[in-house]
C-alpha atoms as a PDB file:
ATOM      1  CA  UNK A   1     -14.272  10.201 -78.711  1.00  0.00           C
ATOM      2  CA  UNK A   2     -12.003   8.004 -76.035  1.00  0.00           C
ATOM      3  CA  UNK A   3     -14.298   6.253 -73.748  1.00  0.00           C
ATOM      4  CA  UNK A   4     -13.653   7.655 -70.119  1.00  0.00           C
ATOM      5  CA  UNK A   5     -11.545   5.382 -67.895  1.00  0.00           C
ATOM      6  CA  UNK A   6     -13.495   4.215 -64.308  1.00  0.00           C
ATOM      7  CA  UNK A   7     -11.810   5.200 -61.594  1.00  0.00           C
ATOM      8  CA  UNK A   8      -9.866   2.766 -59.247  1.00  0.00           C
ATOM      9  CA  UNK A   9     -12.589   4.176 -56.254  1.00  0.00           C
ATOM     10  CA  UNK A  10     -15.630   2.799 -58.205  1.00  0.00           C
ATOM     11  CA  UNK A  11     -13.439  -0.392 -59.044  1.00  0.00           C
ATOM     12  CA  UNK A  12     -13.118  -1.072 -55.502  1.00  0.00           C
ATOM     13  CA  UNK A  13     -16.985   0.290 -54.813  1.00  0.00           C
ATOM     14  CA  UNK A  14     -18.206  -2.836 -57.088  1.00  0.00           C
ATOM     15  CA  UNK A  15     -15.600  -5.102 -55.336  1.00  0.00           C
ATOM     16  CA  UNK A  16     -16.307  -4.551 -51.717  1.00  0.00           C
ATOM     17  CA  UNK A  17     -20.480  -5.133 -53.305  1.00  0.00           C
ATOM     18  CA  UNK A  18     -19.748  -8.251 -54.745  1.00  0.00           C
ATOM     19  CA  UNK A  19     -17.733  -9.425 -51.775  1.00  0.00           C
ATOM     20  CA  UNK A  20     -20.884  -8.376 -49.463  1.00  0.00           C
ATOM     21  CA  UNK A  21     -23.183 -10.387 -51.948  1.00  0.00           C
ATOM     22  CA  UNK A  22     -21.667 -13.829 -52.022  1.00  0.00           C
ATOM     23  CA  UNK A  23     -19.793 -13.838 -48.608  1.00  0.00           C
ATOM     24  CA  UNK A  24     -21.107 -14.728 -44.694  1.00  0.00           C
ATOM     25  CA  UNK A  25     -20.615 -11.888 -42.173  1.00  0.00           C
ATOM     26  CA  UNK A  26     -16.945 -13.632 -40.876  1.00  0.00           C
ATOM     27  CA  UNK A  27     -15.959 -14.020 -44.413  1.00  0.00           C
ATOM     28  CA  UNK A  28     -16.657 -10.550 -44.897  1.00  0.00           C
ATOM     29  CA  UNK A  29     -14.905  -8.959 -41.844  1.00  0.00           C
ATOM     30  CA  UNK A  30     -11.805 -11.252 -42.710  1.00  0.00           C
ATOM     31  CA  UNK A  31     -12.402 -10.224 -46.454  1.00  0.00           C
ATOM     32  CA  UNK A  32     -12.429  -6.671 -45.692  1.00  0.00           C
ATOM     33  CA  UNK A  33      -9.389  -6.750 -43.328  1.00  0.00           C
ATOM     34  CA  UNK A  34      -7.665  -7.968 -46.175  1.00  0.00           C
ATOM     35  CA  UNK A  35      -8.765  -5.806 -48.981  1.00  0.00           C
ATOM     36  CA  UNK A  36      -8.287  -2.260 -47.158  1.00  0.00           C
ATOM     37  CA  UNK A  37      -4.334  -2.979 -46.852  1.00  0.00           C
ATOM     38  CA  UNK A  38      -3.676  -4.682 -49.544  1.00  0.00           C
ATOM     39  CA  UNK A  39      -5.893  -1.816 -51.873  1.00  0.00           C
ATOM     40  CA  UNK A  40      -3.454   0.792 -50.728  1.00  0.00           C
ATOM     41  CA  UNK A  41      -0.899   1.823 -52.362  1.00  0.00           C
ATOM     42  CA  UNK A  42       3.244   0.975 -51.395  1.00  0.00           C
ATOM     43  CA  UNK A  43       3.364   4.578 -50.501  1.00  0.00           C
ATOM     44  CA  UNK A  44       0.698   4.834 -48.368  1.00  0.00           C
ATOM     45  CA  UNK A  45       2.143   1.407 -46.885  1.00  0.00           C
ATOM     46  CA  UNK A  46       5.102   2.293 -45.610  1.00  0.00           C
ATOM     47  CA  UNK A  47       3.496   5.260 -44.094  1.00  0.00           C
ATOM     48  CA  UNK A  48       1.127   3.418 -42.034  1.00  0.00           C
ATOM     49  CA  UNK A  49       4.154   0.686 -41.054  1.00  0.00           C
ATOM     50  CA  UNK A  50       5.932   3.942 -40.147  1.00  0.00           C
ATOM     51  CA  UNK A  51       3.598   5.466 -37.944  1.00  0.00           C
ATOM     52  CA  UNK A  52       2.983   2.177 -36.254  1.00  0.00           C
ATOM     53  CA  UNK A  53       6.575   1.394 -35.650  1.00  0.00           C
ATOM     54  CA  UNK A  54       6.832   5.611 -34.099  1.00  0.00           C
ATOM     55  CA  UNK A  55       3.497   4.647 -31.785  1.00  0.00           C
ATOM     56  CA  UNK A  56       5.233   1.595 -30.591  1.00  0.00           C
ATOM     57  CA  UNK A  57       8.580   3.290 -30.072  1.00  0.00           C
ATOM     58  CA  UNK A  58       7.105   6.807 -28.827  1.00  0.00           C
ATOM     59  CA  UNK A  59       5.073   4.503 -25.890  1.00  0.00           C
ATOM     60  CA  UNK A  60       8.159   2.400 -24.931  1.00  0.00           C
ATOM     61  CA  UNK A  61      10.449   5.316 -24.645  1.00  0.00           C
ATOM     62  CA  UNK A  62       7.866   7.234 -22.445  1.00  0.00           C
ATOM     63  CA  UNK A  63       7.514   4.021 -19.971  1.00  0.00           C
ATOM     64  CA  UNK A  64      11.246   3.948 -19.871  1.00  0.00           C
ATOM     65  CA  UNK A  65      11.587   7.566 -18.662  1.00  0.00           C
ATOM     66  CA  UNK A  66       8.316   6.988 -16.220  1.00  0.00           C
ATOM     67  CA  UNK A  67      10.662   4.247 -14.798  1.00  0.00           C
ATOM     68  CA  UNK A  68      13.953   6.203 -15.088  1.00  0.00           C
ATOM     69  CA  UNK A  69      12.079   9.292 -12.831  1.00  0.00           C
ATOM     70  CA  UNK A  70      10.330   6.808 -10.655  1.00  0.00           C
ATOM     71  CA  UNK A  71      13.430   5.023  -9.763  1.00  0.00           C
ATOM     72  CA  UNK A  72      16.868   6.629 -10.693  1.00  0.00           C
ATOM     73  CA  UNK A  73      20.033   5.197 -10.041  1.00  0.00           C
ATOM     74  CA  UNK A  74      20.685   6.389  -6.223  1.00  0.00           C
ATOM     75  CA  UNK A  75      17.326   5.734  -5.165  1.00  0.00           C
ATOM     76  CA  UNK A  76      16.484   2.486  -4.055  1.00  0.00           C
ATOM     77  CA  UNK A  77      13.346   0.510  -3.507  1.00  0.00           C
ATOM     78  CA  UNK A  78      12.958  -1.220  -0.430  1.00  0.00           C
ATOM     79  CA  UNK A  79      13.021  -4.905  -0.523  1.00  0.00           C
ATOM     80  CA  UNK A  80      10.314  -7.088   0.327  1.00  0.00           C
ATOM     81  CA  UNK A  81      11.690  -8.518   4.097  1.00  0.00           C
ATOM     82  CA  UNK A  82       9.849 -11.842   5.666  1.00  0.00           C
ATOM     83  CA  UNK A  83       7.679 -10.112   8.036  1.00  0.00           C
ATOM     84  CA  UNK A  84       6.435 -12.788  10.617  1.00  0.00           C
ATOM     85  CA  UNK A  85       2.908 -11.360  10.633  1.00  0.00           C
ATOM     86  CA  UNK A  86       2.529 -11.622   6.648  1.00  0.00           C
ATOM     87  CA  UNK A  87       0.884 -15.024   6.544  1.00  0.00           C
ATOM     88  CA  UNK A  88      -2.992 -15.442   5.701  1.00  0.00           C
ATOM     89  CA  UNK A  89      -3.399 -16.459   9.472  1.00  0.00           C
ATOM     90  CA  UNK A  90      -0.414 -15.007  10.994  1.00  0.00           C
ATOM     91  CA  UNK A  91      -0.487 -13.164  14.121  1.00  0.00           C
ATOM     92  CA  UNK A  92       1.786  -9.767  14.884  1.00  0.00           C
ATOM     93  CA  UNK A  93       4.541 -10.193  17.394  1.00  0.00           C
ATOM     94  CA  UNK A  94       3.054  -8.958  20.339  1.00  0.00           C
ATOM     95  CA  UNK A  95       6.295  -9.282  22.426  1.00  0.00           C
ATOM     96  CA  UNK A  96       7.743  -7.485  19.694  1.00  0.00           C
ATOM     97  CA  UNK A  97       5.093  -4.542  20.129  1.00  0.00           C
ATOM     98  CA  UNK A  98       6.154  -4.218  23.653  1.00  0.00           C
ATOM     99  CA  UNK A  99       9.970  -3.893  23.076  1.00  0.00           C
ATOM    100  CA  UNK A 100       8.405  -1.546  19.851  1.00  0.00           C
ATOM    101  CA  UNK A 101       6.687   1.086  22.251  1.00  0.00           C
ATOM    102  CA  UNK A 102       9.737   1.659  24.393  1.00  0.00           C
ATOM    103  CA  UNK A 103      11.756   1.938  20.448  1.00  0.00           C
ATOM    104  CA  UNK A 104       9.272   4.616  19.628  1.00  0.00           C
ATOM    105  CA  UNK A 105       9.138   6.048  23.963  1.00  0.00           C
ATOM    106  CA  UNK A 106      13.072   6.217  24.036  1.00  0.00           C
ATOM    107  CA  UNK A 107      14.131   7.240  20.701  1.00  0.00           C
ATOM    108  CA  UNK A 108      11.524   8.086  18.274  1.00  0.00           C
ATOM    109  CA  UNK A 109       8.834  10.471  20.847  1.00  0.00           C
ATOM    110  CA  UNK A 110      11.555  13.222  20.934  1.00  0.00           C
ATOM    111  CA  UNK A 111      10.436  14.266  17.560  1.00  0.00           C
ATOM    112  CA  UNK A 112       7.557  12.194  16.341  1.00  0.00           C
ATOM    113  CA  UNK A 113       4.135  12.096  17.511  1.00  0.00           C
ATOM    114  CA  UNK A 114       1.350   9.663  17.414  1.00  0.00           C
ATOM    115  CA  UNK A 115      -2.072  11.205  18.248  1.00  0.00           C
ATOM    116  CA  UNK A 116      -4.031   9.188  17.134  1.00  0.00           C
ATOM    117  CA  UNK A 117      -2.673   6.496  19.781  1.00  0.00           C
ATOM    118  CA  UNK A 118      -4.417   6.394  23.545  1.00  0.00           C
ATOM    119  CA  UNK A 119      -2.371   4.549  26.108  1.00  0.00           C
ATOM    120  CA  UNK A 120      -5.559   2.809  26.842  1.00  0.00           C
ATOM    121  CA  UNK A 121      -5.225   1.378  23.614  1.00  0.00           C
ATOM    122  CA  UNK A 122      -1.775  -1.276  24.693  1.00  0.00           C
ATOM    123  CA  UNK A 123      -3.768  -2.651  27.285  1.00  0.00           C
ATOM    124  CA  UNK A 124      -3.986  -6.774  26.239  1.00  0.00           C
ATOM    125  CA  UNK A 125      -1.600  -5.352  23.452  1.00  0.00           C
ATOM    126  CA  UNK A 126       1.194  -5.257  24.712  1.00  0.00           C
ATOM    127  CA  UNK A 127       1.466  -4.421  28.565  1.00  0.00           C
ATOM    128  CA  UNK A 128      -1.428  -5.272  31.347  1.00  0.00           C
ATOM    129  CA  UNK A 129      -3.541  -2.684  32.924  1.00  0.00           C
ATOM    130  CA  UNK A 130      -1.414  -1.952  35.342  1.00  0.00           C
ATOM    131  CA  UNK A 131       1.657  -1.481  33.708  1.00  0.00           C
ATOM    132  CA  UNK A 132      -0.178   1.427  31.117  1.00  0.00           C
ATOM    133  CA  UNK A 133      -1.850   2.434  33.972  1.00  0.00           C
ATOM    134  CA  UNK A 134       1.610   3.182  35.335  1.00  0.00           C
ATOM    135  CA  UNK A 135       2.967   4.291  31.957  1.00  0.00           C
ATOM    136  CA  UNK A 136       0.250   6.959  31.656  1.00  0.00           C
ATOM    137  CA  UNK A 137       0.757   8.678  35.185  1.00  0.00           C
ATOM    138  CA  UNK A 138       4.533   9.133  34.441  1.00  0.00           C
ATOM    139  CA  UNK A 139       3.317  12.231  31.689  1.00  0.00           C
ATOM    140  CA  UNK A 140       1.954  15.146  33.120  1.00  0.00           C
ATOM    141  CA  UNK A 141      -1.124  16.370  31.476  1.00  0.00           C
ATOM    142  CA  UNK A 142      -2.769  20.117  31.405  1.00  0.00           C
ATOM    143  CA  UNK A 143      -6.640  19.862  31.891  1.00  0.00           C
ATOM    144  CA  UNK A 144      -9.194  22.276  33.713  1.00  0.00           C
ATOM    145  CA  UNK A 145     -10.745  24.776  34.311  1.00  0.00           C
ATOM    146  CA  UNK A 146     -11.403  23.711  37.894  1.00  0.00           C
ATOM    147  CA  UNK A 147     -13.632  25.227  39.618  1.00  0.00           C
ATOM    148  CA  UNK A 148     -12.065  28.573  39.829  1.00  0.00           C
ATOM    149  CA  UNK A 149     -11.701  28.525  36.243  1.00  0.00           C
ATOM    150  CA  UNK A 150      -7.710  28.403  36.234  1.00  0.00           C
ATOM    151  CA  UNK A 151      -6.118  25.343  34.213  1.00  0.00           C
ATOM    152  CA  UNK A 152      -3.963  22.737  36.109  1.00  0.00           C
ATOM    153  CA  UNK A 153      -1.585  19.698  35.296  1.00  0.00           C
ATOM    154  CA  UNK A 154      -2.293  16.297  36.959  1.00  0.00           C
ATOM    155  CA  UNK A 155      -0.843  12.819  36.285  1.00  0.00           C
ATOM    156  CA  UNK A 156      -1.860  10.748  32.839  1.00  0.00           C
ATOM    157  CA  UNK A 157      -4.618   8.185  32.790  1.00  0.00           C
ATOM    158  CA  UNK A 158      -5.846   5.719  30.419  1.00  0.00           C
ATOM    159  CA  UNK A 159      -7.857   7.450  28.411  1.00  0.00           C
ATOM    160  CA  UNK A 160      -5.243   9.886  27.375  1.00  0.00           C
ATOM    161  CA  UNK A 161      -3.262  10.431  23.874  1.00  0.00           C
ATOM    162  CA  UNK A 162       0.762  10.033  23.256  1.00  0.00           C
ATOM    163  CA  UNK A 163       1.702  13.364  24.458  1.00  0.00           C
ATOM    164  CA  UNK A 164       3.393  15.538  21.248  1.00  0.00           C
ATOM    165  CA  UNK A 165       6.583  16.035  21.363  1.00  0.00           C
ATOM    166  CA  UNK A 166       6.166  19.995  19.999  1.00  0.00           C
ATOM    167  CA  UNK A 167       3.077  22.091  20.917  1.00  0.00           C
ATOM    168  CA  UNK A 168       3.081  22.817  17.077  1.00  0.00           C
ATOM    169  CA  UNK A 169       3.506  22.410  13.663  1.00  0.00           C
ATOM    170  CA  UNK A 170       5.284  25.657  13.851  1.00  0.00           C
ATOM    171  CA  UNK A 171       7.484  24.848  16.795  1.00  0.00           C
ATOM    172  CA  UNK A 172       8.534  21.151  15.197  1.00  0.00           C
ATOM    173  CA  UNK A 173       9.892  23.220  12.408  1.00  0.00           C
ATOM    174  CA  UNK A 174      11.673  25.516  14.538  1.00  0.00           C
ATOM    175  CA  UNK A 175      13.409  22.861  16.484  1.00  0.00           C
ATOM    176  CA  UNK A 176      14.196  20.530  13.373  1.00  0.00           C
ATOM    177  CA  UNK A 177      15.860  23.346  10.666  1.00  0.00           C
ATOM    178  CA  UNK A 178      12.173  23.810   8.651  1.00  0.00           C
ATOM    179  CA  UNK A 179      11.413  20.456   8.471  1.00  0.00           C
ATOM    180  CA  UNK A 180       8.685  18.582   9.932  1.00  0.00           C
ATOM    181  CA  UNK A 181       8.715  15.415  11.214  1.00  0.00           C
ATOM    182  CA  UNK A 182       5.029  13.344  10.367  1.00  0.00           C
ATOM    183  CA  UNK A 183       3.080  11.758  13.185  1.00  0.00           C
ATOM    184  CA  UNK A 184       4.108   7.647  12.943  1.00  0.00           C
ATOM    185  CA  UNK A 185       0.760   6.704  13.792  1.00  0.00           C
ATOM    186  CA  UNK A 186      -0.274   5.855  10.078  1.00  0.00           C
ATOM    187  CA  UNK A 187       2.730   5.885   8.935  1.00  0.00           C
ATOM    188  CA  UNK A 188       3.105   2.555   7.620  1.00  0.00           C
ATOM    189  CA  UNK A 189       0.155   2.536   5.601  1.00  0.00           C
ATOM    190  CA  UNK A 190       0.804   6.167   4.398  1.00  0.00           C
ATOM    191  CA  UNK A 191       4.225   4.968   2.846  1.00  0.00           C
ATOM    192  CA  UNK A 192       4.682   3.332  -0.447  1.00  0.00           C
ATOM    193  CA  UNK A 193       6.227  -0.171   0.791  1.00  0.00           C
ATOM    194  CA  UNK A 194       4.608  -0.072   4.414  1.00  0.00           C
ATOM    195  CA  UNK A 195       7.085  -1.599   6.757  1.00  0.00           C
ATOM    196  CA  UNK A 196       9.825  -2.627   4.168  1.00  0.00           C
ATOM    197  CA  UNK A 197      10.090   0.886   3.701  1.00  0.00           C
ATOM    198  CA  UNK A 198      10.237   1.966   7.183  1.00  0.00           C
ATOM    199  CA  UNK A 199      12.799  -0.613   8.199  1.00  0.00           C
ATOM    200  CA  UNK A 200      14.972   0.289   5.123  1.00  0.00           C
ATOM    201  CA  UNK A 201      15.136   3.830   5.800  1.00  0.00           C
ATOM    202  CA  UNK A 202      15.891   3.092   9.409  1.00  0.00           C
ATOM    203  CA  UNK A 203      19.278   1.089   8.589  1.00  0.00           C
ATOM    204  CA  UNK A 204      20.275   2.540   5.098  1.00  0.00           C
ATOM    205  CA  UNK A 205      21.827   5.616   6.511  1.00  0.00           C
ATOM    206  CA  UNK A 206      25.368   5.952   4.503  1.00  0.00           C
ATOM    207  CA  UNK A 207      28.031   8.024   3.173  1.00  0.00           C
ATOM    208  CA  UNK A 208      27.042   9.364  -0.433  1.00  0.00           C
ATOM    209  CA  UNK A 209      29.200   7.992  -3.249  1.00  0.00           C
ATOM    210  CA  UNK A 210      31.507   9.919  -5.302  1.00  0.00           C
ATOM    211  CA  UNK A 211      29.994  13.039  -7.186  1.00  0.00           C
ATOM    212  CA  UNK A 212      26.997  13.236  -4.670  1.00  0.00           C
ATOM    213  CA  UNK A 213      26.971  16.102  -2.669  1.00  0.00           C
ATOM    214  CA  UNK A 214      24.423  16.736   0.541  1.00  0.00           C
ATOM    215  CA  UNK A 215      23.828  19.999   2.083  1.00  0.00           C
ATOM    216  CA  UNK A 216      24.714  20.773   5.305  1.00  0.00           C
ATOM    217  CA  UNK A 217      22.128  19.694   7.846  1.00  0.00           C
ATOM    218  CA  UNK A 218      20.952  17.044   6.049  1.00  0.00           C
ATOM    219  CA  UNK A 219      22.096  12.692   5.604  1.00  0.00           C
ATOM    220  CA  UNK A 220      22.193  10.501   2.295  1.00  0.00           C
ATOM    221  CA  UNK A 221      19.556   7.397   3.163  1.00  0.00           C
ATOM    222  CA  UNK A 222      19.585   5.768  -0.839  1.00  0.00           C
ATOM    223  CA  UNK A 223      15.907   5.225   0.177  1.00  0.00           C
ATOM    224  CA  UNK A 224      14.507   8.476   1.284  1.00  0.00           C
ATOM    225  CA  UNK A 225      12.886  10.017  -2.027  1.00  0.00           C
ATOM    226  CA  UNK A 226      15.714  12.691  -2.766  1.00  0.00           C
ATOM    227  CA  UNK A 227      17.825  10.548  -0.904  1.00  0.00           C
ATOM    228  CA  UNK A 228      18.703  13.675   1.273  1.00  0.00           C
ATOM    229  CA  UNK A 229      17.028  13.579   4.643  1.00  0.00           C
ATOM    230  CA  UNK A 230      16.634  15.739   7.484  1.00  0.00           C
ATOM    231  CA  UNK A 231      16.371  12.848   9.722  1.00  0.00           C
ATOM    232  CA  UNK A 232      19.461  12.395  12.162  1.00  0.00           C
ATOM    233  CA  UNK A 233      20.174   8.558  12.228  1.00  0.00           C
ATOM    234  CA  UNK A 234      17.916   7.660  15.064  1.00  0.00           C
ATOM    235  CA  UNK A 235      18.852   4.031  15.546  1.00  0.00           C
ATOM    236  CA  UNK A 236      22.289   2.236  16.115  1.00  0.00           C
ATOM    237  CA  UNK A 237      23.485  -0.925  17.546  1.00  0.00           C
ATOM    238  CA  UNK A 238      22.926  -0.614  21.752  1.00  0.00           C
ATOM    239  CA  UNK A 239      20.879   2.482  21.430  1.00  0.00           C
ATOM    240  CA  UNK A 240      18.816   1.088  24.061  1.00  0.00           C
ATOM    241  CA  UNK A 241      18.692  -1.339  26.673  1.00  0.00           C
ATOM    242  CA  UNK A 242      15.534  -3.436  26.139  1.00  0.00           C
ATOM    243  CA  UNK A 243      13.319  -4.752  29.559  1.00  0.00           C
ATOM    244  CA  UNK A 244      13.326  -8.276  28.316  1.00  0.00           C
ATOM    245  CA  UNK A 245      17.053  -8.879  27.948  1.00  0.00           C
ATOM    246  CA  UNK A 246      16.832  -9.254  24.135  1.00  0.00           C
ATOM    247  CA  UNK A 247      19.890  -7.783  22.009  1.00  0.00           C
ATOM    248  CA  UNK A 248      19.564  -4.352  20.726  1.00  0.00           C
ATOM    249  CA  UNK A 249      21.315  -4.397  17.103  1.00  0.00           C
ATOM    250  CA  UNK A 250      20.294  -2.170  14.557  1.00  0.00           C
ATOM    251  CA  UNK A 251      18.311  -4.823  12.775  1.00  0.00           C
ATOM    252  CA  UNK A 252      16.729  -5.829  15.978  1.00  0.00           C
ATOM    253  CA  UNK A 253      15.541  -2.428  16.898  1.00  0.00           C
ATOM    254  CA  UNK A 254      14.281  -1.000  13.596  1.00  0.00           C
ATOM    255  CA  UNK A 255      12.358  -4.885  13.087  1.00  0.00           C
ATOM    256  CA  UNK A 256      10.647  -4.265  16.744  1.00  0.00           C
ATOM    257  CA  UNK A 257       9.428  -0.679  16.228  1.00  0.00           C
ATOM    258  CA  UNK A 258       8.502  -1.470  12.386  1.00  0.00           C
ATOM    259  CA  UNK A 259       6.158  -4.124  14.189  1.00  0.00           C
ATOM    260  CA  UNK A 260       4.798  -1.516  16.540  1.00  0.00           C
ATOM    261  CA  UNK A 261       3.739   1.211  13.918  1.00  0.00           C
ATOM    262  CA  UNK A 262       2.450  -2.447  11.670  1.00  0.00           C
ATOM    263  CA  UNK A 263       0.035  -2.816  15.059  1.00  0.00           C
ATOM    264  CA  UNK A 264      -0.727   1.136  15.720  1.00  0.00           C
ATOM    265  CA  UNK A 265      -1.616   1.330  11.940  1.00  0.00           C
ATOM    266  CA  UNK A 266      -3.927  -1.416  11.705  1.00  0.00           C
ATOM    267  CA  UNK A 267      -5.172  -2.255  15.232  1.00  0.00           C
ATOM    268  CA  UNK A 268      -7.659  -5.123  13.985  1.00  0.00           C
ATOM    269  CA  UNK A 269      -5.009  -6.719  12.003  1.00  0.00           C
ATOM    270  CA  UNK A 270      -5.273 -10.044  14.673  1.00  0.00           C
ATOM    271  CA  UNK A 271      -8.951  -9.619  14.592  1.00  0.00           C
ATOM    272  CA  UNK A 272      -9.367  -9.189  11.250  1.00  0.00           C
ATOM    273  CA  UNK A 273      -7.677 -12.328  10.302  1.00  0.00           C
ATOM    274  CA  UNK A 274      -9.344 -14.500  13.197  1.00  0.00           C
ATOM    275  CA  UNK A 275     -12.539 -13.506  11.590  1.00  0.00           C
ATOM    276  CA  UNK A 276     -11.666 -14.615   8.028  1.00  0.00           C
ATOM    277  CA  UNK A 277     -10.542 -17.941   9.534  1.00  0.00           C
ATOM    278  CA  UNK A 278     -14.081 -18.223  11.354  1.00  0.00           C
ATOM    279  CA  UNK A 279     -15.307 -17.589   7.659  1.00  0.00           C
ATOM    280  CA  UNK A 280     -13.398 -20.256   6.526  1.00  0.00           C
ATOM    281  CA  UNK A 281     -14.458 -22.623   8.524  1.00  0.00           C
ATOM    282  CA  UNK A 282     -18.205 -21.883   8.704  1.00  0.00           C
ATOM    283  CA  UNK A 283     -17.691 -22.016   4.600  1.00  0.00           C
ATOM    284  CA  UNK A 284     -16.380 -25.370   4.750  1.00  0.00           C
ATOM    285  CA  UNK A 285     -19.545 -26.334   6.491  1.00  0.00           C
ATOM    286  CA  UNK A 286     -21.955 -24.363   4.859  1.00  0.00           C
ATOM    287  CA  UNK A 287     -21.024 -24.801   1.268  1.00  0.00           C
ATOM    288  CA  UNK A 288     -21.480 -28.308   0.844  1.00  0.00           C
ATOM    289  CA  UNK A 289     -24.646 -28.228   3.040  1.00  0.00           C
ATOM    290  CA  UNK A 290     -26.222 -25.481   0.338  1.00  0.00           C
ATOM    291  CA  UNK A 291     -24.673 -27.933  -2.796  1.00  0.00           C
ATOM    292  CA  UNK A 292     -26.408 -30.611  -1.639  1.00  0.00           C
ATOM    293  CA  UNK A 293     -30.048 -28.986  -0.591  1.00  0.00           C
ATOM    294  CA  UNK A 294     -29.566 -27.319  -4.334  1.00  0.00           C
ATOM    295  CA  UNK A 295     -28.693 -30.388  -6.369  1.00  0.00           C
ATOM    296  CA  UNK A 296     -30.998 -33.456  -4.613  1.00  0.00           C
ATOM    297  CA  UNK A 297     -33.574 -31.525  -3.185  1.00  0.00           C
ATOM    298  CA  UNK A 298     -34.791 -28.298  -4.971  1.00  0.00           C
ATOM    299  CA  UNK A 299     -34.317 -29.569  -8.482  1.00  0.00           C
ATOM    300  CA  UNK A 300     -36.216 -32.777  -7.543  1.00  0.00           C
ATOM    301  CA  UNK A 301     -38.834 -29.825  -7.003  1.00  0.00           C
ATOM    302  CA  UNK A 302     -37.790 -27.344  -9.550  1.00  0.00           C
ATOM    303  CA  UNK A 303     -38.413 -30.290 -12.332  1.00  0.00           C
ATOM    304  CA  UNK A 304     -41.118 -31.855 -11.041  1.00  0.00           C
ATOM    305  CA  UNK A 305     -44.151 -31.775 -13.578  1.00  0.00           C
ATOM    306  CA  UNK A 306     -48.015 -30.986 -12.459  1.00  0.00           C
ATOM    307  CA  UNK A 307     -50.803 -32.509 -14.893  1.00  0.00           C
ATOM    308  CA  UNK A 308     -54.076 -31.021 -14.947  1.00  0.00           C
ATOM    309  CA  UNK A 309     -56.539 -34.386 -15.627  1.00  0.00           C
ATOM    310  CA  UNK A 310     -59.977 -33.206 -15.725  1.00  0.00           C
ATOM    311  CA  UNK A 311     -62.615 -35.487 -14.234  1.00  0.00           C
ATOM    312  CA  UNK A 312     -64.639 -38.020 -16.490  1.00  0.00           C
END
């Protein structure tokens, strides 16, 4: 009678044992490693190489069509501008505000709101007391009941909002073909890019190349997402005449009322970094005060040694 063959599983049983019995636990992971591909079979080989190489492939090809949908060829990203304010310890333009507000007062408050912005909130901003004080009263706002329980308009003070341009969300979209224009008073920080993005859509109004077609109503900006936009372009070169005398160019004008929604976004932004500077400096003082306590006075404690001698 033939003597039954072992089989190549109990073959590599024995192996992998006498591998565990003479080897250290490295030796053995490295062993192991080894062992289980080079046991297999060519077959089973190339199948593993194959399914590797389709993993690889299969994950590339999806990040390249996450990037082809996330950016396509007519829509652009904005690019990163030198903001003056971008610094560690760099301050916003506050003259820049100013000539921002009357930007946003002249051209931008016919269809965009900010109510989340009082006009008590520019004074030391951007204009004195007076001057918002004077700004406020030229808005007429409905308050009451008096005593007679009817409503009534009087002039605006400090403590009031931006007025809204539309009583409504239903009214904007009435008076804009459906579409409704967002309150600017996070706007900045609500917008992937912040104020590259708001400065780029500002001046990259343009005719749409060949092929592209826009509906009727609406304007090709390259850096609106859809690129079609219901936006008139609000901004051109001498749209305004500015108090201070500065030029009103395009640039100039979208750069000023970028600043101004930069400021109404993030109020504390001057604070804020004034703050980490005072931390900054305390830190320089403080550290090397708590090094030194640490290393020659506590562990001249810490390692001290207390003998017990018992009397004689």
């Amino acid at each position: 009678m033939d003597r039954p063959t072992r089989s190549p599983d109990l073959n590599l049983i024995e192996h992998i044992w006498d591998i565990m019995s003479r080897s250290t636990d490295q030796e053995l992971a490295h062993a192991l490693v080894n062992m289980s591909f080079a046991s297999l079979s060519k077959g089973r080989k190339v199948a593993i190489s194959t399914l590797g190489v389709l993993t690889a492939g299969g994950a590339g090809l999806a990040l390249v069509l996450h990037q082809s949908v996330k950016a396509s060829d007519l829509e652009l990203h904005p690019p990163s501008y030198p903001w003056s304010h971008n610094g560690l310890l760099s301050s916003l333009d506050h003259a820049s505000i100013r000539r921002g507000y009357q930007v946003y007062k002249q051209v931008c408050a016919a269809c965009h709101s900010m109510e989340y912005l009082a006009f008590r909130n520019l004074v030391g901003v951007s204009h004195t007391e007076e001057e918002v004080k004077g700004l406020a009263e030229e808005i007429e706002v409905v308050d009451g009941p008096d005593e007679s329980g009817e409503m009534f308009t009087r002039p605006g003070k400090l403590s009031d909002y931006f007025p809204k341009p539309y009583s409504n969300p239903e009214a904007a979209r009435a008076a804009n073909n459906g579409a409704l224009p967002p309150d600017l008073s996070y706007i900045v920080n609500a917008r992937h890019g912040a104020e590259d993005y708001v400065f780029s859509l500002l001046t990259g109004y343009c005719d749409p190349p060949a092929g592209v077609s826009v509906r009727e109503g609406l304007y090709y900006n390259p850096y609106f997402p859809g690129q079609a936009i219901a936006m008139a372009p609000p901004i051109y070169n001498e749209v305004l005449e500015y108090d201070d005398g500065t030029s009103a160019t395009m640039s100039q004008v979208a750069k000023d009322v970028c600043t101004f929604l930069r400021w109404a976004a993030e109020p504390e932004h001057d604070q804020r970094k004034r703050m980490g500077l005072k931390l900054l400096m305390g830190s320089a003082i403080l550290i090397p005060l708590v090094y030194y306590l640490k290393r020659h006075r506590w562990s001249v404690l810490k390692s001290r040694k207390i003998a017990y001698r018992p009397p004689k």
